[in-house]
N, C-alpha and C. Protein backbone atom coordinates (compact mmCIF):
# COMPACT_ATOMS: atom_id res chain seq x y z
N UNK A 1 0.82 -1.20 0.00
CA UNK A 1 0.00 0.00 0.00
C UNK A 1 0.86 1.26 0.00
N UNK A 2 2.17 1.47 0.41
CA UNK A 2 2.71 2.57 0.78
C UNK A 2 3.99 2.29 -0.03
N UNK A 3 4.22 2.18 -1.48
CA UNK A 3 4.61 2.54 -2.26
C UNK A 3 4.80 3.01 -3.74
N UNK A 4 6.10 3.53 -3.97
CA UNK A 4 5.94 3.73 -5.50
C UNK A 4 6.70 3.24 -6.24
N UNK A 5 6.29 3.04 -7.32
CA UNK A 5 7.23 2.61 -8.66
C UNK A 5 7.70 3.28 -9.43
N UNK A 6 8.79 3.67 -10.11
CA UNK A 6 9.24 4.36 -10.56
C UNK A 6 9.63 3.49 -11.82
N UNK A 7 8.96 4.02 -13.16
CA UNK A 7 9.14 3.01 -14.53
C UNK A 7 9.70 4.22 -15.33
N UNK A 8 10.53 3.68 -16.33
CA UNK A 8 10.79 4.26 -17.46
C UNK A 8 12.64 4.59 -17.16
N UNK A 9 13.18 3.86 -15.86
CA UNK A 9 14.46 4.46 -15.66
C UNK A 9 14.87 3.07 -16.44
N UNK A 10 16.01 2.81 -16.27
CA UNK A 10 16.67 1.24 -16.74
C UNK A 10 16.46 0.76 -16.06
N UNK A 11 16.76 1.27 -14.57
CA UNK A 11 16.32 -0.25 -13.71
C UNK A 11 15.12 0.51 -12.93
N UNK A 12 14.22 -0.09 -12.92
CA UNK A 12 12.73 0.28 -12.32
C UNK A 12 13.15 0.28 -10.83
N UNK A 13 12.75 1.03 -9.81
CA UNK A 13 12.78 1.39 -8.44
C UNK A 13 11.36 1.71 -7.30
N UNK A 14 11.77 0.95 -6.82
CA UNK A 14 10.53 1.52 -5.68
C UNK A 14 11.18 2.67 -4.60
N UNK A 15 10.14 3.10 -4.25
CA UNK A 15 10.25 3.93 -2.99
C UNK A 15 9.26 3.69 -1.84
N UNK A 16 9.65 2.82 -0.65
CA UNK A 16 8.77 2.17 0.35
C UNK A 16 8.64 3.58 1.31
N UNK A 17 6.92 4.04 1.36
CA UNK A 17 6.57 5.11 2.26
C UNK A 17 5.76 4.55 3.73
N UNK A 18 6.07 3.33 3.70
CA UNK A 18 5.27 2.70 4.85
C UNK A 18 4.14 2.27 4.87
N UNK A 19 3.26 1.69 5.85
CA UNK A 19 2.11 0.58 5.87
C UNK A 19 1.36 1.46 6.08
N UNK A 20 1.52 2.28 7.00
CA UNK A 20 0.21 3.42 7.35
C UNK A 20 -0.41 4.45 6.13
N UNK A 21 0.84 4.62 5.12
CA UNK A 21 -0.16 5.68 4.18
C UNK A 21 -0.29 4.99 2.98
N UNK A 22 -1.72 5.85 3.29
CA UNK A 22 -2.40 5.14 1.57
C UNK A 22 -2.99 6.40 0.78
N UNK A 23 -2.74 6.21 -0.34
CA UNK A 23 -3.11 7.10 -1.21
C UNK A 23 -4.59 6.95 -2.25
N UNK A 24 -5.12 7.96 -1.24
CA UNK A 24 -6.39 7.68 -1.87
C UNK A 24 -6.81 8.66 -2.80
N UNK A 25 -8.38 8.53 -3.58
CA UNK A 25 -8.52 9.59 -4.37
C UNK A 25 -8.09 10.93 -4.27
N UNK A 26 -8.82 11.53 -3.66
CA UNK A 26 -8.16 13.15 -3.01
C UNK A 26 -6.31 13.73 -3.03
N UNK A 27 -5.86 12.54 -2.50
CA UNK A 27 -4.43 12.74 -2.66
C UNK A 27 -3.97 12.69 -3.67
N UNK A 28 -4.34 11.52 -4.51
CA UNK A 28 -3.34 11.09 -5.52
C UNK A 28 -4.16 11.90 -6.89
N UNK A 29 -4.87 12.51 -7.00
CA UNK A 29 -5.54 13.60 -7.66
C UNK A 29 -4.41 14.83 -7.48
N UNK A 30 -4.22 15.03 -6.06
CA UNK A 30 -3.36 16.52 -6.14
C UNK A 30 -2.37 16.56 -6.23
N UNK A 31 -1.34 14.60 -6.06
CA UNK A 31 -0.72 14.63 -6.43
C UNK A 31 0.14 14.95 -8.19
N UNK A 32 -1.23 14.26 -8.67
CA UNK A 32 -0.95 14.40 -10.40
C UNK A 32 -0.80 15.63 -10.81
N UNK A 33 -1.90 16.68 -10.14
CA UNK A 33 -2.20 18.20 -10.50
C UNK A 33 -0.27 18.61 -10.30
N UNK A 34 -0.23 18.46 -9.06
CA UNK A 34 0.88 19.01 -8.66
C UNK A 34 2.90 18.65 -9.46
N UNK A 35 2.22 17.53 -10.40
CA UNK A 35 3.12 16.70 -10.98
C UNK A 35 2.78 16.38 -12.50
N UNK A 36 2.14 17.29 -13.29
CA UNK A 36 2.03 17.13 -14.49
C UNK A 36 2.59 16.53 -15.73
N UNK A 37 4.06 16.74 -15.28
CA UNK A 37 5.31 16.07 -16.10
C UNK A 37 5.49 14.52 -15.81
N UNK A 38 4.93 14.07 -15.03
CA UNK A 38 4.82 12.66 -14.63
C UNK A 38 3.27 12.16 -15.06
N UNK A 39 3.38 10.93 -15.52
CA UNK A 39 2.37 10.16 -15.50
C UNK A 39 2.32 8.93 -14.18
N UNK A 40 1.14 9.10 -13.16
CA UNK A 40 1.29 8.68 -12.48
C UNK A 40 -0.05 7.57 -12.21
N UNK A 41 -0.29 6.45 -12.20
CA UNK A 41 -0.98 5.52 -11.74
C UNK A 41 -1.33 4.83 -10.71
N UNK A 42 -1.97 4.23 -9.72
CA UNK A 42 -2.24 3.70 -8.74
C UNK A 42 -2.69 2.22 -8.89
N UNK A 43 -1.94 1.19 -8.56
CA UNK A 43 -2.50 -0.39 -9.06
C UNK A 43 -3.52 -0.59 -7.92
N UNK A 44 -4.63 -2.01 -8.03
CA UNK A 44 -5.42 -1.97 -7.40
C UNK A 44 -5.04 -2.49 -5.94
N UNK A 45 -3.90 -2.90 -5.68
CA UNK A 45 -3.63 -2.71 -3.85
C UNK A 45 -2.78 -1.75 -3.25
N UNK A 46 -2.77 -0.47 -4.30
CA UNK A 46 -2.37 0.69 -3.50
C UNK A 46 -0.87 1.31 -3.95
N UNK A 47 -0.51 0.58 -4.90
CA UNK A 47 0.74 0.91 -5.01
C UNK A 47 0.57 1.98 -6.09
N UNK A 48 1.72 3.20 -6.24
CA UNK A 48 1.91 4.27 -7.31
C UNK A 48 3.03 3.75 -8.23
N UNK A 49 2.79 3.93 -9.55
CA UNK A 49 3.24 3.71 -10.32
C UNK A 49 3.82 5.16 -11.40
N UNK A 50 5.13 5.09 -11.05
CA UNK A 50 5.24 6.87 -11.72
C UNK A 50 6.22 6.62 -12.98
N UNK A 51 5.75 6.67 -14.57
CA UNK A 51 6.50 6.63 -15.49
C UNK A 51 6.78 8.07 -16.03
N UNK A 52 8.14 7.70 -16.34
CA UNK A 52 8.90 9.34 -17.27
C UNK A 52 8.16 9.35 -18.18
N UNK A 53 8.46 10.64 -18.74
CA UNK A 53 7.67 11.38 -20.07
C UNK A 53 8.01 10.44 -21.03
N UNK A 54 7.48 10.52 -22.36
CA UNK A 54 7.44 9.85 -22.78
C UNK A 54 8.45 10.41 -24.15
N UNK A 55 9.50 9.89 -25.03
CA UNK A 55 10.04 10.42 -26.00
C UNK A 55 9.06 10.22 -27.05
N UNK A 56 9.94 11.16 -28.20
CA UNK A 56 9.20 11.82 -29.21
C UNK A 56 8.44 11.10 -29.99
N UNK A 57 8.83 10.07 -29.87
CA UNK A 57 8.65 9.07 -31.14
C UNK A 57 7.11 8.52 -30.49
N UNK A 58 6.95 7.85 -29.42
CA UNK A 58 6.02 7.88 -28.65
C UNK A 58 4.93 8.66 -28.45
N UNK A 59 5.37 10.40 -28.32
CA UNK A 59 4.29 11.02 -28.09
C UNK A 59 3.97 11.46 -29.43
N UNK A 60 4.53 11.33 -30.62
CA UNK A 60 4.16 11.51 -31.79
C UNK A 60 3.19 10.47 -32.08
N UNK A 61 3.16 8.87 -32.17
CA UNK A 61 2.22 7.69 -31.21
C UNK A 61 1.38 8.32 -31.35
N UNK A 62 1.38 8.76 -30.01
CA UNK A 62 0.18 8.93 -29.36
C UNK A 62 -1.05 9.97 -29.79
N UNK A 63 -0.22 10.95 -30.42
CA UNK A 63 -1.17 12.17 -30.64
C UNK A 63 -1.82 11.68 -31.94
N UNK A 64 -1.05 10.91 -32.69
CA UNK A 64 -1.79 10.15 -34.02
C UNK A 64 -3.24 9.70 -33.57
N UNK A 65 -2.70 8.46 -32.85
CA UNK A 65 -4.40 7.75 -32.23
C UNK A 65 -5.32 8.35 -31.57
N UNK A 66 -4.80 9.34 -30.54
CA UNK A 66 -5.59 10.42 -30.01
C UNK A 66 -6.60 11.50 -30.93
N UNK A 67 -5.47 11.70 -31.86
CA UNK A 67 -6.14 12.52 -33.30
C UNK A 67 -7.51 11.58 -33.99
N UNK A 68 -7.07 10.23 -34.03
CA UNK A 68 -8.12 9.69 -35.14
C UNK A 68 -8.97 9.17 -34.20
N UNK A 69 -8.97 8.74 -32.74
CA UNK A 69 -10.23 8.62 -32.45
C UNK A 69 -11.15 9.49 -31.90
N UNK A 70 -10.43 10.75 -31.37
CA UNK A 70 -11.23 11.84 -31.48
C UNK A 70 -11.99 12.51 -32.96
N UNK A 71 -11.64 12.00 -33.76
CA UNK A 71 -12.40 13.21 -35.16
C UNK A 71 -13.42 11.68 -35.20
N UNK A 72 -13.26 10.26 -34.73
CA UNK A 72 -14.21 9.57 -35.39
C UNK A 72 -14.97 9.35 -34.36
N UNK A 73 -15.24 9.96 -32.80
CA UNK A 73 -15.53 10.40 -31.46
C UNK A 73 -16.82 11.50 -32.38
N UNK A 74 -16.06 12.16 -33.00
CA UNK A 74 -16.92 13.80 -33.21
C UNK A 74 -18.23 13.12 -34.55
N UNK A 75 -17.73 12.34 -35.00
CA UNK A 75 -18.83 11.81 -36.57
C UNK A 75 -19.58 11.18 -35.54
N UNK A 76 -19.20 10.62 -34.94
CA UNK A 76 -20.22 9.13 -34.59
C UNK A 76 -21.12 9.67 -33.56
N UNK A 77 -20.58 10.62 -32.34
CA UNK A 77 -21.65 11.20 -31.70
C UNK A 77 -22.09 10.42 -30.49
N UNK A 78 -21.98 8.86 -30.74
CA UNK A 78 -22.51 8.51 -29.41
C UNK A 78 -21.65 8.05 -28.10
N UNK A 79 -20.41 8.59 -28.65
CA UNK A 79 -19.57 8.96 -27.00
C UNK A 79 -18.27 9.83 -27.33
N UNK A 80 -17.58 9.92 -26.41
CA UNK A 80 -16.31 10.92 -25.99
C UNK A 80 -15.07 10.29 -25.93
N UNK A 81 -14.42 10.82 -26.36
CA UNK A 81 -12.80 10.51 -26.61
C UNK A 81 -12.08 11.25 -25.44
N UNK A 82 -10.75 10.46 -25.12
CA UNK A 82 -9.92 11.40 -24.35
C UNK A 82 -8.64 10.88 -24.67
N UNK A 83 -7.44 11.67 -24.20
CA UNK A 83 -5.96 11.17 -24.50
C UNK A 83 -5.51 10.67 -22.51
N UNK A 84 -4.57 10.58 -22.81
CA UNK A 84 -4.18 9.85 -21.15
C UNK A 84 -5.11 10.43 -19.45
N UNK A 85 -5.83 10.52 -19.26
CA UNK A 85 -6.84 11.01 -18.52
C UNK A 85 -7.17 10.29 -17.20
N UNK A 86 -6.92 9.92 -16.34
CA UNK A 86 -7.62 9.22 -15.47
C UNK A 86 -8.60 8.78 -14.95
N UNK A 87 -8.77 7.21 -15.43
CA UNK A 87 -9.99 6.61 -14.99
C UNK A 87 -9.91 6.12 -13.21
N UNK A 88 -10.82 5.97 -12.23
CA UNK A 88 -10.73 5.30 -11.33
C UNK A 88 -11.60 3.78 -11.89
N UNK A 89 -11.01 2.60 -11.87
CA UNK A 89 -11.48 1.28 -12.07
C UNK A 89 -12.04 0.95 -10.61
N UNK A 90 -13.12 0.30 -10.54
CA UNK A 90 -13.73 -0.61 -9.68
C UNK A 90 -13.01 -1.54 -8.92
N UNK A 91 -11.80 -2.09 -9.36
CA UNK A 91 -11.07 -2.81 -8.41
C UNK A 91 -10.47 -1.83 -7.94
N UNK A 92 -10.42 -0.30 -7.65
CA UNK A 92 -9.39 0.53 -6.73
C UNK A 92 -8.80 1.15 -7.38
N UNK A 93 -8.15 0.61 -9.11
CA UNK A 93 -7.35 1.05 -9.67
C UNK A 93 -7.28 2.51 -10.09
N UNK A 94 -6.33 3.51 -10.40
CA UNK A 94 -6.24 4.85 -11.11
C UNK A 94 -5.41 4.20 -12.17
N UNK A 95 -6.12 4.19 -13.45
CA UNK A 95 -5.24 3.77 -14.81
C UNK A 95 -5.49 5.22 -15.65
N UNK A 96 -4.41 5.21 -16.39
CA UNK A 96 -4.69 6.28 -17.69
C UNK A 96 -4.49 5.72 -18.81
N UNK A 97 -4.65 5.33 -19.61
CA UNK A 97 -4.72 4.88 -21.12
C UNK A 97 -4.16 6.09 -21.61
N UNK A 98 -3.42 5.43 -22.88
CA UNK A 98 -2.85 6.29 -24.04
C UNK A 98 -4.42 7.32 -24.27
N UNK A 99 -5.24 6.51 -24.67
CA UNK A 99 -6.42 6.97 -25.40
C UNK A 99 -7.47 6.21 -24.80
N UNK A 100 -8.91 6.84 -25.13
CA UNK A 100 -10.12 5.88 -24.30
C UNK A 100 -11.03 6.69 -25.04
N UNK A 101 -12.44 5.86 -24.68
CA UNK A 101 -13.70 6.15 -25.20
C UNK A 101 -14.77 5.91 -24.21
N UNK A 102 -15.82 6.91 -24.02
CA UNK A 102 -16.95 6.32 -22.90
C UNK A 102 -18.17 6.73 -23.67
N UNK A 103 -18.97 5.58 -23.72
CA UNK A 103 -20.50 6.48 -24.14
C UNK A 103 -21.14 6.87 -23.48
N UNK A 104 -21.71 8.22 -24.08
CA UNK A 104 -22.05 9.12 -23.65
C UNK A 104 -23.42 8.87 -22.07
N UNK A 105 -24.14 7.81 -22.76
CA UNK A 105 -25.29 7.60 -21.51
C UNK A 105 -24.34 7.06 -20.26
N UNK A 106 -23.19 6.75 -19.98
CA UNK A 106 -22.78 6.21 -19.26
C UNK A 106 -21.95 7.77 -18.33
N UNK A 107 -21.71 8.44 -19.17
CA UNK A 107 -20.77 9.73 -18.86
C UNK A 107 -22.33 10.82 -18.09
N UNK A 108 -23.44 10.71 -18.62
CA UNK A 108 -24.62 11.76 -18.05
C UNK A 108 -24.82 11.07 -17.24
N UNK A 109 -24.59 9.53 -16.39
CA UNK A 109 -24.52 9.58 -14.87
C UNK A 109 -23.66 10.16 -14.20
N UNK A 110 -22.58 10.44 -14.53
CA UNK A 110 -21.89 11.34 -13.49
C UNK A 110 -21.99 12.33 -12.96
N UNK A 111 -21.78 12.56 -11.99
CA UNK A 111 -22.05 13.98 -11.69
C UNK A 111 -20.73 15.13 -11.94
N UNK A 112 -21.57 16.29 -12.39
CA UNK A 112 -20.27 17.57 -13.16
C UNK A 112 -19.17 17.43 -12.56
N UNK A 113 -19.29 17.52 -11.59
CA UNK A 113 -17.67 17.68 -10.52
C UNK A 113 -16.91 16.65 -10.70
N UNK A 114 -17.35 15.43 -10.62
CA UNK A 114 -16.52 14.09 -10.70
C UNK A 114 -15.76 14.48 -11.91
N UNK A 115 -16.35 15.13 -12.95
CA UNK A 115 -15.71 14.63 -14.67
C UNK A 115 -14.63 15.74 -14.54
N UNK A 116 -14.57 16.75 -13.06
CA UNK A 116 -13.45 17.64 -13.27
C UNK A 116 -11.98 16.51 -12.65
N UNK A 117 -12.38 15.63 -12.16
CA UNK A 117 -11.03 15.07 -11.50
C UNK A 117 -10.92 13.71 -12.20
N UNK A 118 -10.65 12.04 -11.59
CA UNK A 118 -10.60 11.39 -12.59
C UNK A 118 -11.89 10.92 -12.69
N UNK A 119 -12.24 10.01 -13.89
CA UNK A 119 -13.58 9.77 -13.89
C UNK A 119 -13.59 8.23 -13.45
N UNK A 120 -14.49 7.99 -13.09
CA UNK A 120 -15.22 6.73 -11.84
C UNK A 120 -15.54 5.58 -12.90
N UNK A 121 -14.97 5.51 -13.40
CA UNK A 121 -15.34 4.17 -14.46
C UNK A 121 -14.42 3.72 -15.13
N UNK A 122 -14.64 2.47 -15.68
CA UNK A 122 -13.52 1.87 -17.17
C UNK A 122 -14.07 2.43 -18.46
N UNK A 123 -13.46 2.88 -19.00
CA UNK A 123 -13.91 3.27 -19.90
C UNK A 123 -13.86 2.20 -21.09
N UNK A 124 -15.09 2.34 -21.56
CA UNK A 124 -15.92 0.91 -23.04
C UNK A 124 -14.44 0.55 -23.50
N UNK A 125 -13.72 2.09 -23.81
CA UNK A 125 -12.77 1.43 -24.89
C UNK A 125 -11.55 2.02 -24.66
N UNK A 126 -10.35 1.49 -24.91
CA UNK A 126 -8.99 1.95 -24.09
C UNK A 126 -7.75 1.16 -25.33
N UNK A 127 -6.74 1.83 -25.39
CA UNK A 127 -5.78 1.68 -26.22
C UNK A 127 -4.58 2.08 -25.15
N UNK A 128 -4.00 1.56 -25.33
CA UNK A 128 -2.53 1.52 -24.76
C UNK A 128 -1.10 1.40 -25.71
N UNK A 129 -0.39 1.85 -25.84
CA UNK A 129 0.92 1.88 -26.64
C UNK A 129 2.09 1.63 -26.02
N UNK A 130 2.62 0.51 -26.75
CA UNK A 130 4.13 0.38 -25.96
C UNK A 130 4.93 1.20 -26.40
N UNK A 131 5.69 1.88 -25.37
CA UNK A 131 7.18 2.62 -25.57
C UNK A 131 8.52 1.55 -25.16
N UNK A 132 9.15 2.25 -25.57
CA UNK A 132 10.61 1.47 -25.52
C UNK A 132 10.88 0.65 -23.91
N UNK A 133 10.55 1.78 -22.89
CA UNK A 133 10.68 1.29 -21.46
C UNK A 133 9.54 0.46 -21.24
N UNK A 134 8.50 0.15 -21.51
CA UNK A 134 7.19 -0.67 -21.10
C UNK A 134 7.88 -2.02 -21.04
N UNK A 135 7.28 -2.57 -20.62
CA UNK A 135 7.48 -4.36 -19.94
C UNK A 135 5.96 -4.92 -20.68
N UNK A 136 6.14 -5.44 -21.89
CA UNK A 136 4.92 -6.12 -22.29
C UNK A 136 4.46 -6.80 -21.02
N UNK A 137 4.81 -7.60 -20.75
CA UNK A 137 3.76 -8.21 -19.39
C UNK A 137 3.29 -7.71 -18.90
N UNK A 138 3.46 -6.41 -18.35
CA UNK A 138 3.13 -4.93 -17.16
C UNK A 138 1.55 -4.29 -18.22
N UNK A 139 2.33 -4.37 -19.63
CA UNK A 139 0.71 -3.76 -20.25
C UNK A 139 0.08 -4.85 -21.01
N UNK A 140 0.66 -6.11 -20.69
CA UNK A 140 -0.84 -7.27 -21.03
C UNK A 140 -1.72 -7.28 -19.68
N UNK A 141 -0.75 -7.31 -18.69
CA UNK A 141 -1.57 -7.34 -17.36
C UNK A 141 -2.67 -6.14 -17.02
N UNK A 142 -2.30 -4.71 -17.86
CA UNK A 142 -3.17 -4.05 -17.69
C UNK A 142 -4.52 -4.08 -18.48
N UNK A 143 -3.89 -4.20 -19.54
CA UNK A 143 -5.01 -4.82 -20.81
C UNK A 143 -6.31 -5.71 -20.22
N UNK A 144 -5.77 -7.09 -19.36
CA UNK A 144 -6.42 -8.01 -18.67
C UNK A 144 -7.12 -6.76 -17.46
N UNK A 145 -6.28 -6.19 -16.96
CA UNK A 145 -7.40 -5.15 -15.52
C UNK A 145 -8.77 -4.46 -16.14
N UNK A 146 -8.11 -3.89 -17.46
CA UNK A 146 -9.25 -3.21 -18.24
C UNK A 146 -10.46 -4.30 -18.58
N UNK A 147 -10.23 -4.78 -19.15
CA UNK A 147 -11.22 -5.96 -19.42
C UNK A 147 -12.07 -6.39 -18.86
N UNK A 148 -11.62 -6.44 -17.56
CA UNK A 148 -11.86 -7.15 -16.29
C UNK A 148 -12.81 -6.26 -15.59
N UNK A 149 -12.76 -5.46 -15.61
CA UNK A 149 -13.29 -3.99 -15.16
C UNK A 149 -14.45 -3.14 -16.07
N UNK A 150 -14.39 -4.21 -16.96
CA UNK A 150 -15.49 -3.51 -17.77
C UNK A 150 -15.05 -2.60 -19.01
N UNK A 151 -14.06 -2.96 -19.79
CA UNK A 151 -14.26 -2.39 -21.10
C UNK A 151 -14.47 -3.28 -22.24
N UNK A 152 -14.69 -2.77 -23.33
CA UNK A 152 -15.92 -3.66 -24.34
C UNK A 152 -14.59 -4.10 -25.51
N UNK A 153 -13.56 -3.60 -25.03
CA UNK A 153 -12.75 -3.69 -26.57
C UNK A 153 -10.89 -2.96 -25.81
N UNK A 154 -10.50 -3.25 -26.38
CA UNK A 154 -8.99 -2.76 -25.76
C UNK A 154 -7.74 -3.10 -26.98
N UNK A 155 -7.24 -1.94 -27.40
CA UNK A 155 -5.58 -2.53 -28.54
C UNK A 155 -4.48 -2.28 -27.21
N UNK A 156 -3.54 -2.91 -27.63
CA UNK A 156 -2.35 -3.16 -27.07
C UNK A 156 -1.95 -2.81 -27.99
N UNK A 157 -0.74 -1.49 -28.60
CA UNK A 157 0.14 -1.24 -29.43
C UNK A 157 1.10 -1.21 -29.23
N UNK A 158 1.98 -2.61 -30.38
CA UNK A 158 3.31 -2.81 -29.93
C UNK A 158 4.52 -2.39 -31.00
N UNK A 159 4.58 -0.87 -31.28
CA UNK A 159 5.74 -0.79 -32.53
C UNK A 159 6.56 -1.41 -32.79
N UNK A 160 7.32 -1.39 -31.67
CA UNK A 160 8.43 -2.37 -31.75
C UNK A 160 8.51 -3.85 -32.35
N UNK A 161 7.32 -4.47 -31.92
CA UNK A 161 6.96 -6.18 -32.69
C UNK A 161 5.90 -5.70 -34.27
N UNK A 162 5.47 -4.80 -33.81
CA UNK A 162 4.30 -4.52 -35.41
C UNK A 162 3.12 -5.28 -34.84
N UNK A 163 2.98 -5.24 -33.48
CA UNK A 163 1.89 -6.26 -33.40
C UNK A 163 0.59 -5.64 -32.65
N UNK A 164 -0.20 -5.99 -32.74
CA UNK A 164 -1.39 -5.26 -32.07
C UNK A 164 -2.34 -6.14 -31.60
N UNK A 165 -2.22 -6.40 -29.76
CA UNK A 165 -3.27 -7.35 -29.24
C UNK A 165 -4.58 -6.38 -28.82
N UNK A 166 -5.79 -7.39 -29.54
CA UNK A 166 -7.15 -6.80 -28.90
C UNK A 166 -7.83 -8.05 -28.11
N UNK A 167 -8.16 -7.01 -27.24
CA UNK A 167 -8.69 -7.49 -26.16
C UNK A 167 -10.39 -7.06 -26.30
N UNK A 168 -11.06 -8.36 -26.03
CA UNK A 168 -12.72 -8.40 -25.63
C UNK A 168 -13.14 -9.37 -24.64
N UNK A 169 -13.93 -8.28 -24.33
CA UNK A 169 -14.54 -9.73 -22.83
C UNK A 169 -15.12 -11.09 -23.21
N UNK A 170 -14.36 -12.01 -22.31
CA UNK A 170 -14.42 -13.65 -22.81
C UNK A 170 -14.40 -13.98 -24.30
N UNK A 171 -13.22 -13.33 -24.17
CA UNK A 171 -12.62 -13.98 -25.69
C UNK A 171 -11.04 -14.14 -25.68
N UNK A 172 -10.76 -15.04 -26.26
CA UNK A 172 -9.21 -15.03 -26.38
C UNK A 172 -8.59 -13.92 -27.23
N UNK A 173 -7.67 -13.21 -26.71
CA UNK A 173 -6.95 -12.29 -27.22
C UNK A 173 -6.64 -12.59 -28.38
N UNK A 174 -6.40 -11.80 -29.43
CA UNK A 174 -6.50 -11.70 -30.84
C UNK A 174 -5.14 -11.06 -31.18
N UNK A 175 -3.83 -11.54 -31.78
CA UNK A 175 -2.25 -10.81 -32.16
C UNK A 175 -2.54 -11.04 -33.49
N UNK A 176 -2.69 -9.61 -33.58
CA UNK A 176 -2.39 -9.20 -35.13
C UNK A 176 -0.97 -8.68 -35.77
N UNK A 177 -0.50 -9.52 -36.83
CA UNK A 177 1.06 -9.27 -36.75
C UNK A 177 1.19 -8.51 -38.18
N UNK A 178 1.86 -7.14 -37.89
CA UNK A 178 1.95 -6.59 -39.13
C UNK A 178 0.88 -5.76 -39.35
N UNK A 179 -0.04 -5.73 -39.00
CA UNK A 179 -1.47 -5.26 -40.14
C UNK A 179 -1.19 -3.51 -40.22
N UNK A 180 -1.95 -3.72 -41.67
CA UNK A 180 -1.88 -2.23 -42.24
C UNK A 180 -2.78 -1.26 -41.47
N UNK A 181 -3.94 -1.70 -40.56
CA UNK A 181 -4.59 -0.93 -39.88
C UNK A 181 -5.41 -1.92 -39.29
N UNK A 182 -6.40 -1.43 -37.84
CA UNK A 182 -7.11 -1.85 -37.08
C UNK A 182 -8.78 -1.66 -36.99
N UNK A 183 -9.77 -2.39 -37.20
CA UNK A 183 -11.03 -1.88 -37.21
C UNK A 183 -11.47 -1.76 -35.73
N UNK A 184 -12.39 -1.13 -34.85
CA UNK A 184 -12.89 -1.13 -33.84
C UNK A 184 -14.42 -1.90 -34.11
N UNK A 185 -14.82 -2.28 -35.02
CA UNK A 185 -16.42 -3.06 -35.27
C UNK A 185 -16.01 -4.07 -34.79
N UNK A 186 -17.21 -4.64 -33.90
CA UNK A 186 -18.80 -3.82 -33.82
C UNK A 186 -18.72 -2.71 -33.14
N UNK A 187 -17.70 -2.50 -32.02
CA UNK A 187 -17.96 -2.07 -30.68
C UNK A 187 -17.96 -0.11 -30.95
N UNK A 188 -17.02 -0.20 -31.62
CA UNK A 188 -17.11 1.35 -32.25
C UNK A 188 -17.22 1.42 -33.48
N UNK A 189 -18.67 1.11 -34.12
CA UNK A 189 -18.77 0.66 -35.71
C UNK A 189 -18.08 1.62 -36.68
N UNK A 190 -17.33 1.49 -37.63
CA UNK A 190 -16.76 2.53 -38.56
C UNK A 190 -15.45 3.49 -38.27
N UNK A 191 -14.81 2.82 -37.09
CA UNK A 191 -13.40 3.31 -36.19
C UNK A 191 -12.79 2.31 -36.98
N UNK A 192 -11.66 2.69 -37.90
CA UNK A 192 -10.39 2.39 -38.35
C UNK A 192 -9.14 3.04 -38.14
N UNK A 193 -8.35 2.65 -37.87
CA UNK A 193 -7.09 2.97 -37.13
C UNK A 193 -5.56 2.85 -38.28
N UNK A 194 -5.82 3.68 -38.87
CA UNK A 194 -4.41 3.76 -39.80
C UNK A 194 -2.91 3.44 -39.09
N UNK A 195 -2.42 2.16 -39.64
CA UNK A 195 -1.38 2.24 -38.65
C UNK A 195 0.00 2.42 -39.16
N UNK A 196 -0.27 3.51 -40.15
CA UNK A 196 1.32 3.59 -40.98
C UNK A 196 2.30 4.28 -40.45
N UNK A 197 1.23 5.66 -39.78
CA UNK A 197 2.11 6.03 -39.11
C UNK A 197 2.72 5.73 -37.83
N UNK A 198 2.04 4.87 -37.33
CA UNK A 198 2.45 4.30 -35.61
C UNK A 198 3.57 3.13 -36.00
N UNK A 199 3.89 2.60 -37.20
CA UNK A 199 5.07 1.65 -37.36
C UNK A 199 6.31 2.51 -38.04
N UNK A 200 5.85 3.77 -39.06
CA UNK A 200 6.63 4.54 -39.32
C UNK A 200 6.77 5.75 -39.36
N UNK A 201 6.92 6.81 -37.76
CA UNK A 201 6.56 7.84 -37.42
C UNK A 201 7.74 8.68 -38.77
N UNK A 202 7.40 9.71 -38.41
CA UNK A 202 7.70 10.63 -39.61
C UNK A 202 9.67 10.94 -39.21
């Protein structure tokens, strides 16, 4: 419960803060505010998970997929896009996804204030991207939390292999090796995912 992880160095590090503190919503909210340059996570028995920024090549990545599922977010109408944002998951967890999707009837239960800090749900749909420092196991295992927690659909993007695992509830994971792009049907009907540039950033 009373530590952190520190990812993205060469050798990954904890920092043990003791048994007594736990970091709960409220905190670890002001912690992020207060720490913008960090991406920071919470696994579901309490531990913080703090990865470095991310290099160029990566956040170039990212703003691609962020770009195309937001403009196909804006056609389709029946939910909301975000880029790394914080969800709180049902098992405890604070995850941020590269990218995510929530529909909309699910987002008008919330109440206004909640959607100013992280939001209280898994979101339907979640994409994740490996960078150079990621530990595939660390983001299959998250892939599996998402799932688990209630999202309808999930990519795992792996530049480095060319490979792209999707994830759906009670189904065996699906490795797509190579492919020229990704469909999101049924779950986000008419979401295609160009992936020329995520294997060959500019």
């Amino acid at each position: 419960m009373g530590e952190i992880a520190i990812r993205g160095a060469e050798v990954p590090f904890d920092v043990r803060l003791g048994e007594t503190f736990r970091w709960g919503d409220e905190e670890l909210f002001d912690l992020c505010s207060r720490n913008p340059e960090l991406r920071i996570e919470r696994t579901a028995e309490g531990k913080l998970i703090v990865m470095t920024p991310a290099g160029w090549e990566s956040s170039h990545r990212n703003l691609e997929i962020a770009l195309a599922l937001g403009a196909w977010a804006k056609r389709d109408g029946t939910g909301v896009a975000s880029d790394s944002s914080g969800f709180l998951l049902p098992n405890g967890a604070m995850r941020s996804p590269d990218a995510a999707w929530v529909v909309r009837s699910r987002l008008a239960e919330i109440p206004p204030e909640a959607k100013r800090r992280f939001l209280p749900l898994c979101p339907d749909f979640v994409v994740e991207l490996r960078s150079p420092s990621d530990s595939l196991d660390e983001l299959q295992a998250k892939m599996e939390e998402y799932r688990v927690n209630g999202a309808r659909l999930g990519w795992l993007i792996d530049p480095e292999e060319r490979r792209v695992y999707v994830y759906r509830p009670e189904r065996p994971v699906e490795a797509l090796d190579r492919p020229g792009e990704v469909s999101g049907d049924p779950e986000l009907p008419g979401f295609v995912l160009d992936l020329a540039a995520i294997w060959e950033p500019v």
